[in-house]
N, C-alpha and C. Protein backbone atom coordinates (compact mmCIF):
# COMPACT_ATOMS: atom_id res chain seq x y z
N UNK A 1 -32.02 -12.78 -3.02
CA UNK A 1 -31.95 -11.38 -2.63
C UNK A 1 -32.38 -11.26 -1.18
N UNK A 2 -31.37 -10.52 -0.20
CA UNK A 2 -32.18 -10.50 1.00
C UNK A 2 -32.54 -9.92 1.46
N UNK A 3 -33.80 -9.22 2.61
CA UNK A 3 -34.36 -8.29 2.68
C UNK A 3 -33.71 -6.82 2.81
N UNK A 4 -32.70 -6.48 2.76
CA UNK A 4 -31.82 -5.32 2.57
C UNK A 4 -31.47 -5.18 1.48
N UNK A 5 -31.75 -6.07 0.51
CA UNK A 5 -31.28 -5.81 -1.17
C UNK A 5 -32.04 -4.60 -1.70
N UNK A 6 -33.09 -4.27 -1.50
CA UNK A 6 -34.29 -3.27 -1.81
C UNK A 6 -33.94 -2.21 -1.29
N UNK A 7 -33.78 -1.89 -0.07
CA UNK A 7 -33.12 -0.96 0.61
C UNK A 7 -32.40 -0.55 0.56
N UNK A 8 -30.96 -0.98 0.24
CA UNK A 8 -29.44 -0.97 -0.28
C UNK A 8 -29.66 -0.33 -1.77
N UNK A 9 -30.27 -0.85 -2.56
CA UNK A 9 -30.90 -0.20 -4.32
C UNK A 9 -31.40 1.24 -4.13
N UNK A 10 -32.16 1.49 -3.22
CA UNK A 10 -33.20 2.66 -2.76
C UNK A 10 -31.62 3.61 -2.34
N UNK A 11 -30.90 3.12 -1.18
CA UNK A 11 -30.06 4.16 -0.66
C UNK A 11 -28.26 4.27 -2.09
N UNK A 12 -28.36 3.39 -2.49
CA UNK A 12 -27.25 3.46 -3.68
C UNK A 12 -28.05 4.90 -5.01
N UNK A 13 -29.65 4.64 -5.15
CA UNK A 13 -29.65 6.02 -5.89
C UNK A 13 -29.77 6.89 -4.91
N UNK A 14 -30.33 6.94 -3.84
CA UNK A 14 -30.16 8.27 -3.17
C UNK A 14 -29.25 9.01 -2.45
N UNK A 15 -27.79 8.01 -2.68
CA UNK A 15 -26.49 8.99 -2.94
C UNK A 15 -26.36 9.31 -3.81
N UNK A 16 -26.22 8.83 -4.73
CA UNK A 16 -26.18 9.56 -6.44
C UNK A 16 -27.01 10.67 -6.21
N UNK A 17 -28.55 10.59 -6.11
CA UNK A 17 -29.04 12.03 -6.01
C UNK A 17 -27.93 13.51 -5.20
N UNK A 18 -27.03 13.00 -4.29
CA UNK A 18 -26.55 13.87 -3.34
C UNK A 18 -26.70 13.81 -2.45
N UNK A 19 -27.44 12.98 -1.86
CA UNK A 19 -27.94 12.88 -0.61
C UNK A 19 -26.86 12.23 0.79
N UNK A 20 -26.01 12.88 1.31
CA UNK A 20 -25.02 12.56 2.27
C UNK A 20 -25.72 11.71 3.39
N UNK A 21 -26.70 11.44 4.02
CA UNK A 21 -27.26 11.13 4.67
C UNK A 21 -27.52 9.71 4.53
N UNK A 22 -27.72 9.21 2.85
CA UNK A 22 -28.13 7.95 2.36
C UNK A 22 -26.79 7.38 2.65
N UNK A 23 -25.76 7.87 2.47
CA UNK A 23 -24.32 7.06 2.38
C UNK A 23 -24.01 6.77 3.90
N UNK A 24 -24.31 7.36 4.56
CA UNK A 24 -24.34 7.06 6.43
C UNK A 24 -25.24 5.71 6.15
N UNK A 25 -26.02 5.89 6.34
CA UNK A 25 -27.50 4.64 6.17
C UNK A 25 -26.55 3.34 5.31
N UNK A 26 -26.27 3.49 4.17
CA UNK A 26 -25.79 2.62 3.18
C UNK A 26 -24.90 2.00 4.09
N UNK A 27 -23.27 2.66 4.49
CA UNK A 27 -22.57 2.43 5.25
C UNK A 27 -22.67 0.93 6.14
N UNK A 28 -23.97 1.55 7.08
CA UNK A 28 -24.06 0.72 8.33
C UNK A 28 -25.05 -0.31 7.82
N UNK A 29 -25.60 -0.29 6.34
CA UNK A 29 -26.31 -1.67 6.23
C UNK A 29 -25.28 -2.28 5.67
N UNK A 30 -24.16 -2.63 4.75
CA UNK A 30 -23.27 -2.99 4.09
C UNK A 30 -21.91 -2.93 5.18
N UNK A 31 -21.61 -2.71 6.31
CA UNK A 31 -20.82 -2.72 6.80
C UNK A 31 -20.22 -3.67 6.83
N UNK A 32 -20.57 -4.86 7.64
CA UNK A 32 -20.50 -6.37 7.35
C UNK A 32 -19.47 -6.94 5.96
N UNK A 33 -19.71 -6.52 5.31
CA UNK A 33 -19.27 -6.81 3.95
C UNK A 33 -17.91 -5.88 3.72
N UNK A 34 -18.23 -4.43 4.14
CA UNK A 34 -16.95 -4.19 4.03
C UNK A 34 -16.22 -4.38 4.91
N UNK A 35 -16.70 -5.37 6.04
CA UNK A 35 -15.61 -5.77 7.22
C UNK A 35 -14.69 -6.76 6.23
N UNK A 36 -15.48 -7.57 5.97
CA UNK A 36 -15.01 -8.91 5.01
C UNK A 36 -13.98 -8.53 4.17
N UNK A 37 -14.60 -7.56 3.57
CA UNK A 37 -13.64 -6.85 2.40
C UNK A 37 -12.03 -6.80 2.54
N UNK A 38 -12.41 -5.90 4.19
CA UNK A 38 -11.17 -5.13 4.39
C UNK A 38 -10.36 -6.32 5.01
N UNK A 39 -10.72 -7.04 5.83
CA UNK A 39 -10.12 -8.61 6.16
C UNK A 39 -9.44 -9.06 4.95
N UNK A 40 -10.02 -9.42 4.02
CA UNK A 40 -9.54 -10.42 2.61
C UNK A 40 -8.12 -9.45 2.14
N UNK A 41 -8.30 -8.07 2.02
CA UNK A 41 -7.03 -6.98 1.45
C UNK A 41 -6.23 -6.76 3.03
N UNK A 42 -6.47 -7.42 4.25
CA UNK A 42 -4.98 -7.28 5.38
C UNK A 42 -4.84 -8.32 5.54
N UNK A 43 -5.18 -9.89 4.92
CA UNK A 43 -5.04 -11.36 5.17
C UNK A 43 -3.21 -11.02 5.13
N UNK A 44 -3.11 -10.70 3.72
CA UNK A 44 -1.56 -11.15 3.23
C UNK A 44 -0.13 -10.11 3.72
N UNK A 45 -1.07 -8.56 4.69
CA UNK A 45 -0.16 -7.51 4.69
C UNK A 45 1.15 -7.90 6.21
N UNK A 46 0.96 -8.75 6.63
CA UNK A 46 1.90 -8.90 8.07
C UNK A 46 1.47 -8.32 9.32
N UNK A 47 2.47 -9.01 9.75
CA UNK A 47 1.49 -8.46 11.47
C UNK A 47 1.98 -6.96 11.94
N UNK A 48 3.30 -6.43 11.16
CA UNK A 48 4.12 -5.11 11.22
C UNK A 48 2.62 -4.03 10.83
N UNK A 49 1.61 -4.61 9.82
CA UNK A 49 0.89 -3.55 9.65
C UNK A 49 0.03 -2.40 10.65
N UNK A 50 0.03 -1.29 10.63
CA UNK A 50 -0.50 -0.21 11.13
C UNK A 50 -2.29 -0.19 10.66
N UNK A 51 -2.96 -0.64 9.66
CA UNK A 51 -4.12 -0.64 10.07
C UNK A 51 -4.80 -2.06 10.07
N UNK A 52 -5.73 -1.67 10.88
CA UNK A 52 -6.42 -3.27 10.89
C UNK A 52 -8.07 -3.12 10.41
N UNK A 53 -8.71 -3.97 10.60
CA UNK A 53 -9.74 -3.78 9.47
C UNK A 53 -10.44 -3.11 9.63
N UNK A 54 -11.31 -2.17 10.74
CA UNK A 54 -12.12 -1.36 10.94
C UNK A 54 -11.58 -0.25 11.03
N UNK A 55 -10.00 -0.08 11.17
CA UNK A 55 -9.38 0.99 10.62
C UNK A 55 -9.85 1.33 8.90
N UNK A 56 -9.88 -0.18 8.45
CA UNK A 56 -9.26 0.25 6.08
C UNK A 56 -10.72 0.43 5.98
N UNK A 57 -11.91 0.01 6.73
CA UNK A 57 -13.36 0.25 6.68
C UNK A 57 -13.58 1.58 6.65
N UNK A 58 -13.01 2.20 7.92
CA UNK A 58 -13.31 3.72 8.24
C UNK A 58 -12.22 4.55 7.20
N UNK A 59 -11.26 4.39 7.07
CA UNK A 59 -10.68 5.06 5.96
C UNK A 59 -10.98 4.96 4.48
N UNK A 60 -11.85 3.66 3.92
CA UNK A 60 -12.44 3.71 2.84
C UNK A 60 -14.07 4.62 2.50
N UNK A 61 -14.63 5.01 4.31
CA UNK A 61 -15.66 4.99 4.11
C UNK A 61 -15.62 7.00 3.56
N UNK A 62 -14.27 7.54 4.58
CA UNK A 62 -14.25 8.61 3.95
C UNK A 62 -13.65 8.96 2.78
N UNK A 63 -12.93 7.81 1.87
CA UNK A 63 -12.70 8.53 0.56
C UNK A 63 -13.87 8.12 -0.13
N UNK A 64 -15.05 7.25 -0.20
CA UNK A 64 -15.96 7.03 -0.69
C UNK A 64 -16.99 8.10 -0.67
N UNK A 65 -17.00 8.71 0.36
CA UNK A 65 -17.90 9.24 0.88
C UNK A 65 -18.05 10.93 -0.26
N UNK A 66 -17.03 11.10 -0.68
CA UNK A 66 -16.72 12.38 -1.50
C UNK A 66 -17.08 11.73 -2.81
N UNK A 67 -17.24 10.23 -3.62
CA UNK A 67 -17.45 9.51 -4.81
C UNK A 67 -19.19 9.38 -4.76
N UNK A 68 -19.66 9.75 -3.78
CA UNK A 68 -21.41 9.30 -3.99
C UNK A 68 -22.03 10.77 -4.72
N UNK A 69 -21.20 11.24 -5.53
CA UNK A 69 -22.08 12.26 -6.86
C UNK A 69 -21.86 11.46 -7.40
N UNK A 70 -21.12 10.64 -7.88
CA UNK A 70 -20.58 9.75 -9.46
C UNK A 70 -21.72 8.49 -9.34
N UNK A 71 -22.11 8.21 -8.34
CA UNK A 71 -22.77 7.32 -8.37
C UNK A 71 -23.01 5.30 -8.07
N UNK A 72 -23.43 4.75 -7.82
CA UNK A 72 -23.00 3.63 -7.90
C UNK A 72 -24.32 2.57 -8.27
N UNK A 73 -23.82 2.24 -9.36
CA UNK A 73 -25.13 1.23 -9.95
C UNK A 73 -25.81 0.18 -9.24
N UNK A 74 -25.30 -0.42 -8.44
CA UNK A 74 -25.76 -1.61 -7.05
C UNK A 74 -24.91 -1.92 -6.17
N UNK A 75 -25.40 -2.91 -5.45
CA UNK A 75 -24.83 -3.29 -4.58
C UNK A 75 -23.86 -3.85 -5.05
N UNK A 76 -22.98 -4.70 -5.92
CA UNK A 76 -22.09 -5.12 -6.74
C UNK A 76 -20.75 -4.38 -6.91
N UNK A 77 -21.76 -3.32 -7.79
CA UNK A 77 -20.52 -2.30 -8.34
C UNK A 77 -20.20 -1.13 -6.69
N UNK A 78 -20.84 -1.00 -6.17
CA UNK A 78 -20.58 -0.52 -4.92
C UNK A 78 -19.14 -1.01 -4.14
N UNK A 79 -19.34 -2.69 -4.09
CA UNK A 79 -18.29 -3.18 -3.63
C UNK A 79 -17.26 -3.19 -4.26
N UNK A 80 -17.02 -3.20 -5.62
CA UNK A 80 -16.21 -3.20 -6.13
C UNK A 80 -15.31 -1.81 -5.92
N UNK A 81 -16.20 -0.88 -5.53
CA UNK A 81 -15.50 0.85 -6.27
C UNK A 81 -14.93 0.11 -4.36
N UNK A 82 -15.52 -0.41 -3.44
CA UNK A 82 -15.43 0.08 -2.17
C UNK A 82 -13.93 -0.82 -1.87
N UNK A 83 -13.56 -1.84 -2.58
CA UNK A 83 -12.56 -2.73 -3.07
C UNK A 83 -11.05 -2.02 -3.54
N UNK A 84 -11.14 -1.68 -4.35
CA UNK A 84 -10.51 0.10 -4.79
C UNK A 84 -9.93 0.30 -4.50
N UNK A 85 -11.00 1.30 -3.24
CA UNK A 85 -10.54 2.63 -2.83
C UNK A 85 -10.13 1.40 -1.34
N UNK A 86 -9.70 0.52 -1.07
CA UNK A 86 -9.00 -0.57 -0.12
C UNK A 86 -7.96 -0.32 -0.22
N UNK A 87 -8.02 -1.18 -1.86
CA UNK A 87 -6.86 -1.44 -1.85
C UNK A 87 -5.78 -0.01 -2.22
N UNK A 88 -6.26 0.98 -2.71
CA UNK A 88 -5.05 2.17 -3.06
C UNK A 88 -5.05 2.72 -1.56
N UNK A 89 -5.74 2.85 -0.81
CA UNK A 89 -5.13 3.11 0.87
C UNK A 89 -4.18 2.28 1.20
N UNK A 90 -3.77 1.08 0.85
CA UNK A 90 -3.12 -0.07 1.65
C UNK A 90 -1.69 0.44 1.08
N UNK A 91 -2.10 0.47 -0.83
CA UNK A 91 -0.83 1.13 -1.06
C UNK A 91 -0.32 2.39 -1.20
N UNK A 92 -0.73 3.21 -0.57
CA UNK A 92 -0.62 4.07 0.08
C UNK A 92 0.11 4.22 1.18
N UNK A 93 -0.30 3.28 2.18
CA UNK A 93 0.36 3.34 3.53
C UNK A 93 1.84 2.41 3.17
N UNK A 94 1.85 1.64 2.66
CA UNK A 94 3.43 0.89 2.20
C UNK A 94 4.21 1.63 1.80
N UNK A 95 3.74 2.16 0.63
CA UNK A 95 4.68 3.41 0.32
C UNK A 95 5.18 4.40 1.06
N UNK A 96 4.45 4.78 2.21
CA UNK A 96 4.74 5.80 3.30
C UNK A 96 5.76 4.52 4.68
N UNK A 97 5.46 3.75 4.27
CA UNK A 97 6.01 3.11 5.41
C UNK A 97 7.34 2.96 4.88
N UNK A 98 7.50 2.25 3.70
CA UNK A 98 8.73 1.80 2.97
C UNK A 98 9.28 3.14 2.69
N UNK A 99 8.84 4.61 2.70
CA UNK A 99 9.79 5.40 2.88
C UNK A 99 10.25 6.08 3.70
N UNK A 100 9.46 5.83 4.80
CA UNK A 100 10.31 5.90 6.32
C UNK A 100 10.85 5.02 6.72
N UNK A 101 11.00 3.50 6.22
CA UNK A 101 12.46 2.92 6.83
C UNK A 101 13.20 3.22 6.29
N UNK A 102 13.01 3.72 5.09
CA UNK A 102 14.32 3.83 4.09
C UNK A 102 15.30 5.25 4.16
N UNK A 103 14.71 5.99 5.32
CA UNK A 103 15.15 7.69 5.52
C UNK A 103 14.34 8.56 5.20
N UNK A 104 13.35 8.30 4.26
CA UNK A 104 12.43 9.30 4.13
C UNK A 104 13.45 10.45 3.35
N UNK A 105 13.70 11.45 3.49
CA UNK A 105 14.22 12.59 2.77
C UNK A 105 15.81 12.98 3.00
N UNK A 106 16.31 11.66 4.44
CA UNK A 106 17.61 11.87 4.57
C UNK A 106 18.46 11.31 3.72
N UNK A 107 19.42 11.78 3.59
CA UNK A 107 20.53 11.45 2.48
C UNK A 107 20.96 9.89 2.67
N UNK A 108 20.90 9.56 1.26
CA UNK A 108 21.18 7.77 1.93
C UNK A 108 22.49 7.23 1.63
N UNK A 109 23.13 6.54 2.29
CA UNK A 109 24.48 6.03 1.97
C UNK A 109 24.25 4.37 1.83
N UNK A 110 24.66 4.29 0.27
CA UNK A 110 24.49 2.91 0.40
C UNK A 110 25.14 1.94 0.78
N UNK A 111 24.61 0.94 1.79
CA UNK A 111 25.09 -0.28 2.19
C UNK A 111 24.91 -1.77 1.36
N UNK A 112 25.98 -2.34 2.01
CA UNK A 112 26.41 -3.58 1.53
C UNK A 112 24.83 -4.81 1.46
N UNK A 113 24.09 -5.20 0.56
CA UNK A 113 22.63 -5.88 0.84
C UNK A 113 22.83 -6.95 1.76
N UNK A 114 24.23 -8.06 1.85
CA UNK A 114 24.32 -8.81 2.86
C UNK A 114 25.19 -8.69 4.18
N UNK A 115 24.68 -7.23 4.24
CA UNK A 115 25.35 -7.00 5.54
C UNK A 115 23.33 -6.61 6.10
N UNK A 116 22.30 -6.41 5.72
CA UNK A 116 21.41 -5.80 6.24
C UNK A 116 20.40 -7.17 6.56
N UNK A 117 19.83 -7.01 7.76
CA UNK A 117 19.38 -8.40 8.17
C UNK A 117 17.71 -8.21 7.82
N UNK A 118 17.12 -9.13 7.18
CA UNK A 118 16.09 -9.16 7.03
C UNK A 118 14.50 -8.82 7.51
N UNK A 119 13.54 -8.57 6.57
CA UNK A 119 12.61 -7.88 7.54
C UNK A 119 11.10 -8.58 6.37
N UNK A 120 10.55 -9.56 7.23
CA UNK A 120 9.32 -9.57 6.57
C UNK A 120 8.47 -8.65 6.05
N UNK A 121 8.07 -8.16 7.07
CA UNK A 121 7.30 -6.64 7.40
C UNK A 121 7.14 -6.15 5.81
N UNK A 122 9.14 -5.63 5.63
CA UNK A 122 8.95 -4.94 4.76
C UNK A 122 8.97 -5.75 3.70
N UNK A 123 8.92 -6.87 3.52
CA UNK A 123 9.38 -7.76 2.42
C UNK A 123 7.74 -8.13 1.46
N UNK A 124 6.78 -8.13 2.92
CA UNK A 124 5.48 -8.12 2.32
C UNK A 124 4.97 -6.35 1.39
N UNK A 125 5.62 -5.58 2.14
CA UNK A 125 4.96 -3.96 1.00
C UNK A 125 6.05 -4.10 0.24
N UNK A 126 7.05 -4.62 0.03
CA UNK A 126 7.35 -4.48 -0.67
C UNK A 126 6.83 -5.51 -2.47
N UNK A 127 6.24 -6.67 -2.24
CA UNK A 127 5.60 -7.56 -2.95
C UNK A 127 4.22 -6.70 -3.39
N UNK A 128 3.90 -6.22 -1.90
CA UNK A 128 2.61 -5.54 -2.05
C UNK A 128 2.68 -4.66 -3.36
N UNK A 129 3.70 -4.03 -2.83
CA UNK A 129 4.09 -2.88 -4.46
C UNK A 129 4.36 -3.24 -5.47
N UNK A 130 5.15 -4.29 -5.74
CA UNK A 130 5.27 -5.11 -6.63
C UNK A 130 4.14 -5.68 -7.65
N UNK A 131 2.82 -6.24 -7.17
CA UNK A 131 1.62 -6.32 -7.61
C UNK A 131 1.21 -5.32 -8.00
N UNK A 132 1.18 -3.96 -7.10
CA UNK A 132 0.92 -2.81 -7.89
C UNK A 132 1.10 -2.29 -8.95
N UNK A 133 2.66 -1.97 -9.00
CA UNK A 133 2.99 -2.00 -10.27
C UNK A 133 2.65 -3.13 -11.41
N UNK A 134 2.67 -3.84 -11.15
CA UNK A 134 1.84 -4.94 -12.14
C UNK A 134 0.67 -4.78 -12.57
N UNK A 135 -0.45 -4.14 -11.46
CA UNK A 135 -1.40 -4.38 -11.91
C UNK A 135 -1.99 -2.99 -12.84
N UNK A 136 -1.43 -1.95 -12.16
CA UNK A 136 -1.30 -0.88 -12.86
C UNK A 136 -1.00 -1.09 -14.63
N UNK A 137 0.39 -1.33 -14.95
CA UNK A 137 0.72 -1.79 -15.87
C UNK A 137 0.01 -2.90 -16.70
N UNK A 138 -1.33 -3.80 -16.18
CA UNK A 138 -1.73 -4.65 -16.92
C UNK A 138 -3.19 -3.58 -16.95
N UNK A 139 -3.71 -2.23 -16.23
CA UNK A 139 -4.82 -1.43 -16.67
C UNK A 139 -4.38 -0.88 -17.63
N UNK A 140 -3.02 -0.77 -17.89
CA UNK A 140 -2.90 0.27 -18.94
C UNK A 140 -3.15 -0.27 -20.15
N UNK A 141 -2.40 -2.08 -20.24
CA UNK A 141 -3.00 -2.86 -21.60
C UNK A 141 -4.35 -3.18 -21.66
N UNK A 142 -5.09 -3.38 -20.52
CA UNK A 142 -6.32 -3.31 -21.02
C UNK A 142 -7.38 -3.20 -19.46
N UNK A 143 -8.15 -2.31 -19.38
CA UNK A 143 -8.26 -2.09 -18.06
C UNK A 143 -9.20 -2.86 -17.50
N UNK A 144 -9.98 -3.69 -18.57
CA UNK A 144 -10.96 -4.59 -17.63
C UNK A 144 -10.38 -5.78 -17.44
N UNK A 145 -9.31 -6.30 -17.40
CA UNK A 145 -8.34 -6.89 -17.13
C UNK A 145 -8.17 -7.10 -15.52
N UNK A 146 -7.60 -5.66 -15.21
CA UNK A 146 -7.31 -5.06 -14.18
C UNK A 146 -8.66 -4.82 -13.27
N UNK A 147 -9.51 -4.65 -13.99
CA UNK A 147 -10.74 -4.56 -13.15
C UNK A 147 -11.46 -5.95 -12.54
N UNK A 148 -11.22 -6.32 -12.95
CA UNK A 148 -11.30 -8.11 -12.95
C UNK A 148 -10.57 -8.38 -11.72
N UNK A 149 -8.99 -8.28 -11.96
CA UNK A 149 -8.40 -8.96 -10.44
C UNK A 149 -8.71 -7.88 -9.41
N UNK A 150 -9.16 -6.81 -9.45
CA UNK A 150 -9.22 -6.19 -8.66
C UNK A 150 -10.64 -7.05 -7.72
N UNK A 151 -11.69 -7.14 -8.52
CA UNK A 151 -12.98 -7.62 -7.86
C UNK A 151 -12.36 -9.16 -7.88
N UNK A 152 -11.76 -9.68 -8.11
CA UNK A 152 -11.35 -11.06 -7.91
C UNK A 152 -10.75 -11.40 -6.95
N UNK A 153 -9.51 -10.66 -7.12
CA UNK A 153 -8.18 -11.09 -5.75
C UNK A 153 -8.98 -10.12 -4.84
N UNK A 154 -8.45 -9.02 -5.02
CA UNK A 154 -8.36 -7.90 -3.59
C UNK A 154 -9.72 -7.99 -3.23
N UNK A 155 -10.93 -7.95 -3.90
CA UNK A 155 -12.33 -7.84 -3.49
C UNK A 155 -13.20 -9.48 -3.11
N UNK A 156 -12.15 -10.19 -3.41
CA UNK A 156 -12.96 -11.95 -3.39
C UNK A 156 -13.71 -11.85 -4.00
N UNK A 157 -14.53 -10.83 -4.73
CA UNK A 157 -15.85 -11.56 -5.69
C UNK A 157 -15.84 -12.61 -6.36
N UNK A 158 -16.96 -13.24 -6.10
CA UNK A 158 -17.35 -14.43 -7.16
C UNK A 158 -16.87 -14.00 -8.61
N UNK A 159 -17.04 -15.06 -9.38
CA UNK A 159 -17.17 -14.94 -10.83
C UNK A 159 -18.35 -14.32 -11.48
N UNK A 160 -19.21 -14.89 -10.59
CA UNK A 160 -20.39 -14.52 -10.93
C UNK A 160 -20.46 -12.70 -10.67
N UNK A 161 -20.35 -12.11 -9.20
CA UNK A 161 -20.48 -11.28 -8.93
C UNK A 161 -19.37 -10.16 -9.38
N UNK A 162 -18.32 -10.84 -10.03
CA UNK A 162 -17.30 -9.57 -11.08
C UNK A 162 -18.01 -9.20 -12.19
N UNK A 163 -18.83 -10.12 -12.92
CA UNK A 163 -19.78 -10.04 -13.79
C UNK A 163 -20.75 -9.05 -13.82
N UNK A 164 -21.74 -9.35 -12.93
CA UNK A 164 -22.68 -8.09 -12.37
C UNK A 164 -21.45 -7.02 -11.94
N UNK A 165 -20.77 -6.89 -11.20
CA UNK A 165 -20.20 -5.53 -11.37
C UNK A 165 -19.37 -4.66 -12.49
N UNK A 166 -18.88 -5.40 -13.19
CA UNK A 166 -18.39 -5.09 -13.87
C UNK A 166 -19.53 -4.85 -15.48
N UNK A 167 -20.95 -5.32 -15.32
CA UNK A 167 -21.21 -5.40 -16.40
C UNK A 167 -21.04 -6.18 -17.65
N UNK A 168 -20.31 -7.43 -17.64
CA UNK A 168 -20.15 -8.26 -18.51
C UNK A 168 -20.73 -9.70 -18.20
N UNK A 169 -20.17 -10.65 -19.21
CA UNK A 169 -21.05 -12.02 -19.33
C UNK A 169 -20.17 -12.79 -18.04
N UNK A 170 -20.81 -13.91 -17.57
CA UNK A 170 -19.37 -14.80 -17.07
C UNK A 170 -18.40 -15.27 -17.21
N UNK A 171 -18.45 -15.94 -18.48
CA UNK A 171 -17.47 -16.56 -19.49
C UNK A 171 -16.53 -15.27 -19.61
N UNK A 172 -16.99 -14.36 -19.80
CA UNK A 172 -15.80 -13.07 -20.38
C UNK A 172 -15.22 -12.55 -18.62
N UNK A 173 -15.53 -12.97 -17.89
CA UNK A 173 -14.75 -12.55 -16.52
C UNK A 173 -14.12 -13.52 -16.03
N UNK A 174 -14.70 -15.32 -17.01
CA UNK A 174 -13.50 -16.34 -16.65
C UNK A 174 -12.64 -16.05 -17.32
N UNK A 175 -12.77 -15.66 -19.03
CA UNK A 175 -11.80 -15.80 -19.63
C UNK A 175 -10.66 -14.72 -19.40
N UNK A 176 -11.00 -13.84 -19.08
CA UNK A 176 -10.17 -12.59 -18.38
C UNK A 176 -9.58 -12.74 -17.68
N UNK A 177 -10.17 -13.39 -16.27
CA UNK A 177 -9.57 -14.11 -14.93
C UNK A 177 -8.47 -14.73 -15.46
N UNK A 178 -8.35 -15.78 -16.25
CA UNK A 178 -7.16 -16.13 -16.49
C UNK A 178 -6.06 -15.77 -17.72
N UNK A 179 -6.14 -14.83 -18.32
CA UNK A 179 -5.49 -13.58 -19.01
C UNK A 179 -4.96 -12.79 -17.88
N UNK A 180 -5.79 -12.08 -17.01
CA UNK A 180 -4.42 -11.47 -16.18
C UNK A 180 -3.80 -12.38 -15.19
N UNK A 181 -3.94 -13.47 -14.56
CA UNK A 181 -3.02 -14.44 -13.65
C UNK A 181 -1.89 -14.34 -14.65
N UNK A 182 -2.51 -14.88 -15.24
CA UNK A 182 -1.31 -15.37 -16.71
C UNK A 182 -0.19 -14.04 -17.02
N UNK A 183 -0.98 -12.68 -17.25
CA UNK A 183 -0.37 -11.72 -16.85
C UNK A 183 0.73 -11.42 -15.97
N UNK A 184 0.08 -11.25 -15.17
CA UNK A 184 0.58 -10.93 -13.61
C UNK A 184 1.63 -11.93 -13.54
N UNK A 185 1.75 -13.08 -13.14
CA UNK A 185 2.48 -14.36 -12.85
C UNK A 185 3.91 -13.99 -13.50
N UNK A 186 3.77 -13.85 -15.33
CA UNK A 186 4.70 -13.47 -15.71
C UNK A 186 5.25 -11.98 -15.93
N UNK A 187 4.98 -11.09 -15.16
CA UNK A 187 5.32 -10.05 -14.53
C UNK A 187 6.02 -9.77 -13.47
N UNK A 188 5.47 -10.42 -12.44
CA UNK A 188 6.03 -10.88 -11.22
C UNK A 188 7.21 -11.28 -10.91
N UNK A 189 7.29 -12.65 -12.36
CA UNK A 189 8.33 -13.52 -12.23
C UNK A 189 9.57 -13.04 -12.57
N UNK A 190 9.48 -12.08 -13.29
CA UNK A 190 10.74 -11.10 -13.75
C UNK A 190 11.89 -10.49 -13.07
């Protein structure tokens, strides 16, 4: 535990109390981490992307920032909710992106697919979405499933540390871990 672990515990209940002030404080001791965070969820997005990491930091910090009544049990589950609310900004912005190349609201006439020349860019939101929908669809069969790759893939947590956030044993966040790959993989592959 390192000397900010105590401190970080102290300011995690005193947002829960309401206290807007603690979540500023919290913020800038944990920042670091959600630099990391936000790095690990723009590793795979392309270089076409529009935010970069102290952008998905500062945009996570204000949808979080309205979630500190609900509370957050530690430093753990903190990262995890802060993991999240990452990754649904990211897909967020794909979706807005992928519907402005696509015309957005203008009338579309469809073209020939090998007449249109390729585009990484979009080839990554579009995968991006792809996972989404997947992963969505594997919360609905069972959501700690989904909660799992979320603190796994998008959040890098340890095994250990999906555990503590999530509240369960290790063994049940390995055995999960590989229930949704297994999932996902053949979802994907479809």
């Amino acid at each position: 535990m390192s000397a900010t672990e105590p401190q970080i515990a102290r300011l995690l209940a005193e947002c829960t109390s309401g206290d807007r002030y603690a979540a500023d404080r919290l913020f800038s001791l944990v920042y670091e981490d959600l630099r990391a965070l936000a790095h690990r969820h723009l590793r795979g997005e392309g270089a076409g992307h529009t935010l970069n990491t102290t952008a998905l930091v500062h945009e996570a910090y204000l949808a979080l920032v309205d979630q500190t009544v609900g509370g957050w049990r530690d430093r753990a589950h903190f990262l995890a909710v802060s993991s999240r609310a990452m990754r649904h900004i990211l897909i967020d912005y794909a979706r807005a992106r992928l519907t402005a190349k696509r015309g957005g609201a203008a009338i579309r006439v469809p073209l020939r697919e090998d007449l249109a020349p390729g585009d990484s860019d979009e080839q990554a939101e579009t995968d991006l979405l792809a996972l989404e929908e997947a992963l969505v669809e594997l919360s609905r069969h069972d959501e700690r499933l989904g909660r799992v790759v979320e603190c796994r893939f998008f959040g890098g947590m340890s095994v250990e540390e999906t555990a503590e956030a999530l509240g369960v044993g290790v063994r049940t966040v390995e055995r999960d871990w590989t229930r949704a790959k297994a999932y996902l993989y053949h979802h994907l592959a479809e």
